[in-house]
C-alpha atoms as a PDB file:
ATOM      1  CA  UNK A   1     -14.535  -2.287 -40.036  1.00  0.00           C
ATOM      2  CA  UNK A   2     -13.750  -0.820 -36.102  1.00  0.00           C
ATOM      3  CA  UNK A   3     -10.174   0.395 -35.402  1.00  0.00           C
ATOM      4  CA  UNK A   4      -9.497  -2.979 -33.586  1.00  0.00           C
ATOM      5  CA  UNK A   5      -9.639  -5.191 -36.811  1.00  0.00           C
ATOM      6  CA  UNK A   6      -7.511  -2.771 -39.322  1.00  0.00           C
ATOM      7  CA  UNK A   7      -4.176  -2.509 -37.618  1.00  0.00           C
ATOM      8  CA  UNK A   8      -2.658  -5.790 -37.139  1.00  0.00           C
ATOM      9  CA  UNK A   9       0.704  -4.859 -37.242  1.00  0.00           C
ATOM     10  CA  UNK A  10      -0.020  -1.759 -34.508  1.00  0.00           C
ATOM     11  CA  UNK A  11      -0.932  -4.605 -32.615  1.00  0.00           C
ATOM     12  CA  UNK A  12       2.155  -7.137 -32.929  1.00  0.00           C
ATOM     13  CA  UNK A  13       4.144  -4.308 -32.261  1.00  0.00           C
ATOM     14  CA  UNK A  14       2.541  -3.194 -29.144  1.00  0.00           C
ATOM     15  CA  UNK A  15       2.585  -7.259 -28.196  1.00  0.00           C
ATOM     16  CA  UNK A  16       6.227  -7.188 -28.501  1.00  0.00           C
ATOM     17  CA  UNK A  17       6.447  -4.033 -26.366  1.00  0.00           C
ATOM     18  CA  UNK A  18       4.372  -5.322 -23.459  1.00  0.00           C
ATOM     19  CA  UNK A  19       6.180  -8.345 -23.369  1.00  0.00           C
ATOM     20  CA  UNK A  20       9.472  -6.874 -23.257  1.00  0.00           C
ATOM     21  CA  UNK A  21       8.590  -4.204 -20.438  1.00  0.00           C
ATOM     22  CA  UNK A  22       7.115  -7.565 -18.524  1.00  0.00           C
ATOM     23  CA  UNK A  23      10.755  -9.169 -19.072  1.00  0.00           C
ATOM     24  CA  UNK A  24      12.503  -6.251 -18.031  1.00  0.00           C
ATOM     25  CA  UNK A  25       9.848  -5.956 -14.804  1.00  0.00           C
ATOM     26  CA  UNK A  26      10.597  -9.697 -13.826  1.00  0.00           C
ATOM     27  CA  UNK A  27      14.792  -9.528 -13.989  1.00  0.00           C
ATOM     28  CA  UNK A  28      13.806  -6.054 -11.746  1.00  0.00           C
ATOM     29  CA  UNK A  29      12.085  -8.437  -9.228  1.00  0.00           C
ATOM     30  CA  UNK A  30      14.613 -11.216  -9.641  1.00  0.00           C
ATOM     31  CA  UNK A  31      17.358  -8.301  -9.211  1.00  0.00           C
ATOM     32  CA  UNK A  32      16.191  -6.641  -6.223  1.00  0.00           C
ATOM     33  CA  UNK A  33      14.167  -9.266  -4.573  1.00  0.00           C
ATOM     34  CA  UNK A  34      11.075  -6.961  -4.566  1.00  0.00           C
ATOM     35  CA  UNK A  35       7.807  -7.459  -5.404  1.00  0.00           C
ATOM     36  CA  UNK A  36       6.171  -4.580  -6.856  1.00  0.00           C
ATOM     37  CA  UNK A  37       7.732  -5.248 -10.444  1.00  0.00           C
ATOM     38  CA  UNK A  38       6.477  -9.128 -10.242  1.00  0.00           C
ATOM     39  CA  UNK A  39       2.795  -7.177 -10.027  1.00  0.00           C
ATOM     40  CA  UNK A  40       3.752  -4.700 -12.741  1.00  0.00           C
ATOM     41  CA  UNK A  41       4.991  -7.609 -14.814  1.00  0.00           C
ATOM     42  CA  UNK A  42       1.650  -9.259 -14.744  1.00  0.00           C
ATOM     43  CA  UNK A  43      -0.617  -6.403 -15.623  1.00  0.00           C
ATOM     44  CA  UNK A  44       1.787  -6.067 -19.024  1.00  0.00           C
ATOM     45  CA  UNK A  45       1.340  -9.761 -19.489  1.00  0.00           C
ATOM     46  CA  UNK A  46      -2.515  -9.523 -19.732  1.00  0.00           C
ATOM     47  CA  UNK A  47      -2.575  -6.252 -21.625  1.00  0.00           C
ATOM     48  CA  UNK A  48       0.071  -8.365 -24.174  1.00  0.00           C
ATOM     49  CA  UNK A  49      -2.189 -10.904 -24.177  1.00  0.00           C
ATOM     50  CA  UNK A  50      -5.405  -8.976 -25.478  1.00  0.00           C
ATOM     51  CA  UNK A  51      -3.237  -7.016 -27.566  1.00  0.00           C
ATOM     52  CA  UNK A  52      -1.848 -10.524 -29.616  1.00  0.00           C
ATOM     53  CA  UNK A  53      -5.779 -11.564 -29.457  1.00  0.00           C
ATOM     54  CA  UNK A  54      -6.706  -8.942 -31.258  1.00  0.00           C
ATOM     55  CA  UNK A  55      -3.660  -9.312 -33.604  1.00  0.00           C
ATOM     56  CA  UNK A  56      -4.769 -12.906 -34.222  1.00  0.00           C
ATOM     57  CA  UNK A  57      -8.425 -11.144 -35.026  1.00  0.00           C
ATOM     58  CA  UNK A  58      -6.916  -8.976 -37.216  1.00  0.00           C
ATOM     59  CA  UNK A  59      -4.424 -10.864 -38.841  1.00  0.00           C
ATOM     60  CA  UNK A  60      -4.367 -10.479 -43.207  1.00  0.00           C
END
């Protein structure tokens, strides 16, 4: 078994992280009216996104 399908729970908790740092990226944006967080916020997004894919992958 590769690295990818053993830690499932590495991987919900780095989903949870991503999507928090995209949250906190987006009230930045909303905050400040700038739009490098709104960029920022999207890269987390997708790197949240193929970490809960390979949670779901992984999952026991």
């Amino acid at each position: 078994m590769g690295w990818i399908r053993r830690y499932f729970y590495f991987w919900v908790v780095l989903v949870a992280v991503f999507t928090a740092a995209a949250a906190t990226h987006i009230a930045l944006a909303v905050t400040y009216s700038e739009l490098w967080p709104v960029w920022v916020a999207l890269a987390q997004l997708v790197v949240a996104g193929g970490c809960a894919r390979a949670a779901v992958r992984t999952r026991p």
